[in-house]
C-alpha atoms as a PDB file:
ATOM      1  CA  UNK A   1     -32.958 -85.192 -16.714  1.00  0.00           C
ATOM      2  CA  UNK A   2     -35.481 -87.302 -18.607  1.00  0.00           C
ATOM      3  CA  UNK A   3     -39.215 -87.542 -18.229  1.00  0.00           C
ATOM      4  CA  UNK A   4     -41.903 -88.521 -19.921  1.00  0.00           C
ATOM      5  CA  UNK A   5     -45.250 -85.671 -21.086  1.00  0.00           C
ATOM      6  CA  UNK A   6     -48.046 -86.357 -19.034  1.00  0.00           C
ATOM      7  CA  UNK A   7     -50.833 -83.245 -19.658  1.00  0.00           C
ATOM      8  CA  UNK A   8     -50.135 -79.961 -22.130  1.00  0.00           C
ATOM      9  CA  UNK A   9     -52.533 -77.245 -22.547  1.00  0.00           C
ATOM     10  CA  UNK A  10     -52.421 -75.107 -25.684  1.00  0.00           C
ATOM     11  CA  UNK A  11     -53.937 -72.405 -24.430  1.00  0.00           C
ATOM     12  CA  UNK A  12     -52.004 -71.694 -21.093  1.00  0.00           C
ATOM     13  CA  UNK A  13     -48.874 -73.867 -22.351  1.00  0.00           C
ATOM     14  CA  UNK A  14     -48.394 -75.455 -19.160  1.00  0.00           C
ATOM     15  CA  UNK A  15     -48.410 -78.979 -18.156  1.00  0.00           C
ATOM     16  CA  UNK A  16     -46.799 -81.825 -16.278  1.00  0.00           C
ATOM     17  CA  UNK A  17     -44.504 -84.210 -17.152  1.00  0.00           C
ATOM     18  CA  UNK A  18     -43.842 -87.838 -15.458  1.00  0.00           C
ATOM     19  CA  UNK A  19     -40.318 -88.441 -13.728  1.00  0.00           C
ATOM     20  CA  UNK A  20     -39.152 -92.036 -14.511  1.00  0.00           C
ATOM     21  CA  UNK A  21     -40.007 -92.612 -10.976  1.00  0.00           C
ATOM     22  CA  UNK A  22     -43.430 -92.196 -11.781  1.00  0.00           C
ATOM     23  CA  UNK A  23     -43.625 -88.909  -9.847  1.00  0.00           C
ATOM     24  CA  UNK A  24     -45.708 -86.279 -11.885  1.00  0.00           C
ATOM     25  CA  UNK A  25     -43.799 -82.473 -11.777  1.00  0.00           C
ATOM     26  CA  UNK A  26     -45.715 -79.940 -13.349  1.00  0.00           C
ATOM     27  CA  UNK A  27     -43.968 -76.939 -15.851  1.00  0.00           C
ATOM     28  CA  UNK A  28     -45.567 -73.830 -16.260  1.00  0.00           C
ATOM     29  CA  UNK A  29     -45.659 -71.406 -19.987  1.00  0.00           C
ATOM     30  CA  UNK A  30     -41.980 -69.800 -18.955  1.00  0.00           C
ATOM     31  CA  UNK A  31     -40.639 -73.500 -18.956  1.00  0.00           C
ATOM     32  CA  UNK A  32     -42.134 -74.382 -21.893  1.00  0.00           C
ATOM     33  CA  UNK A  33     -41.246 -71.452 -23.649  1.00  0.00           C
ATOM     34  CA  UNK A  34     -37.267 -71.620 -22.843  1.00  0.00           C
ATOM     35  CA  UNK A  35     -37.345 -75.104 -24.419  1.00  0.00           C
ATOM     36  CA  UNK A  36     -38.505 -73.524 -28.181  1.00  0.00           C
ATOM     37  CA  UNK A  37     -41.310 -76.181 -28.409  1.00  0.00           C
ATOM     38  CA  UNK A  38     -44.386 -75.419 -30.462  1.00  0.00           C
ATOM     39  CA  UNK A  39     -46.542 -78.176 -29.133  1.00  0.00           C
ATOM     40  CA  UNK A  40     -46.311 -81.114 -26.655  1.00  0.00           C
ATOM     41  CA  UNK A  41     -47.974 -84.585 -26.910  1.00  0.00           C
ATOM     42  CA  UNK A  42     -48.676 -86.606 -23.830  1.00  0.00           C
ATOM     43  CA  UNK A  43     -46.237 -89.620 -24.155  1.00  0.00           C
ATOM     44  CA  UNK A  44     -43.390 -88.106 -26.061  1.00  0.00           C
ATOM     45  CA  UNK A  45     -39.758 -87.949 -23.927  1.00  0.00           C
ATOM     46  CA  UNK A  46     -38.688 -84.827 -22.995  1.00  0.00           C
ATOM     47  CA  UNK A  47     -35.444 -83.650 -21.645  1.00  0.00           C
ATOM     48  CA  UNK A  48     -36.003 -80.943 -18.776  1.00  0.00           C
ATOM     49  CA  UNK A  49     -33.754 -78.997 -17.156  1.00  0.00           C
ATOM     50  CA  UNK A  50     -34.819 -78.930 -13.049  1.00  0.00           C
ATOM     51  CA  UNK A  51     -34.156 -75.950 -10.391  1.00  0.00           C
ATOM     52  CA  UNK A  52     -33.921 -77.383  -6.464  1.00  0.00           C
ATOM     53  CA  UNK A  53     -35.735 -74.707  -4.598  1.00  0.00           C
ATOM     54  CA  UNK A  54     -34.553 -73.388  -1.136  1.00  0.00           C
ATOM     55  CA  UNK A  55     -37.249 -72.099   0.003  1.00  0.00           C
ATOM     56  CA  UNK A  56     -40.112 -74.635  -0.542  1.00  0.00           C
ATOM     57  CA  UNK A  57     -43.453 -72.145  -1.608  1.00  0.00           C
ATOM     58  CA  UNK A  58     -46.681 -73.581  -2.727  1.00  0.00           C
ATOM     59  CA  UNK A  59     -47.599 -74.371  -6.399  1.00  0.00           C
ATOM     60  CA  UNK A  60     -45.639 -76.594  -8.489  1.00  0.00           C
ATOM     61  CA  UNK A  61     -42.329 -75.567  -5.949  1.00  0.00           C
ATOM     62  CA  UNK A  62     -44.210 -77.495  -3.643  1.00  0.00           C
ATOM     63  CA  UNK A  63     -41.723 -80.873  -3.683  1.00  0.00           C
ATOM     64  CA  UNK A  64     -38.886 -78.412  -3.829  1.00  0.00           C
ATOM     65  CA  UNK A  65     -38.388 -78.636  -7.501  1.00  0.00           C
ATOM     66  CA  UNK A  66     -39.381 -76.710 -10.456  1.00  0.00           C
ATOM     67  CA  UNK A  67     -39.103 -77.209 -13.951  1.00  0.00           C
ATOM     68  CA  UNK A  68     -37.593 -74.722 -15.836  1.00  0.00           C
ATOM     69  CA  UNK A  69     -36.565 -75.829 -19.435  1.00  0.00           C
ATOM     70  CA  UNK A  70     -38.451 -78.845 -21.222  1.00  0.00           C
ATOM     71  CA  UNK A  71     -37.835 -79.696 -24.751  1.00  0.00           C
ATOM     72  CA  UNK A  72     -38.228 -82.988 -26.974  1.00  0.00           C
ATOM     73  CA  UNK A  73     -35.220 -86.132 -26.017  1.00  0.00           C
ATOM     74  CA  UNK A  74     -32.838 -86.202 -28.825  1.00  0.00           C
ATOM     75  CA  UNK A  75     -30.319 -89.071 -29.259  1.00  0.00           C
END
């Protein structure tokens, strides 16, 4: 799936990205870390790989989804 960076913190590398639907889904440092990234501008497409949650927790589960891979769009 494709979406677009929205908000990246250094220091906690965590963050949220926007779906192409506009909806913002956030990642947390685990996420970021799977994708081998070293930094993360907001604006630049990212690929991210999405888990559908069962049981629907609070934090960023909260819509049922969680992000658990994001790295940089390559063509």
């Amino acid at each position: 799936m494709q979406a677009t960076a929205y908000t990246y913190d250094a220091q906690t590398r965590s963050g949220s990205v926007l779906l192409d639907d506009g909806t913002p889904l956030p990642f947390d440092a685990a996420a970021f870390d799977a994708g081998g990234l070293r930094l993360l501008r907001p604006g630049q497409r990212v690929r991210i790989d999405v888990e559908v949650m069962d049981d629907v927790g609070g934090g960023q589960e909260k819509d049922g989804r969680r992000i658990v891979l994001i790295t940089l769009q390559t063509f």
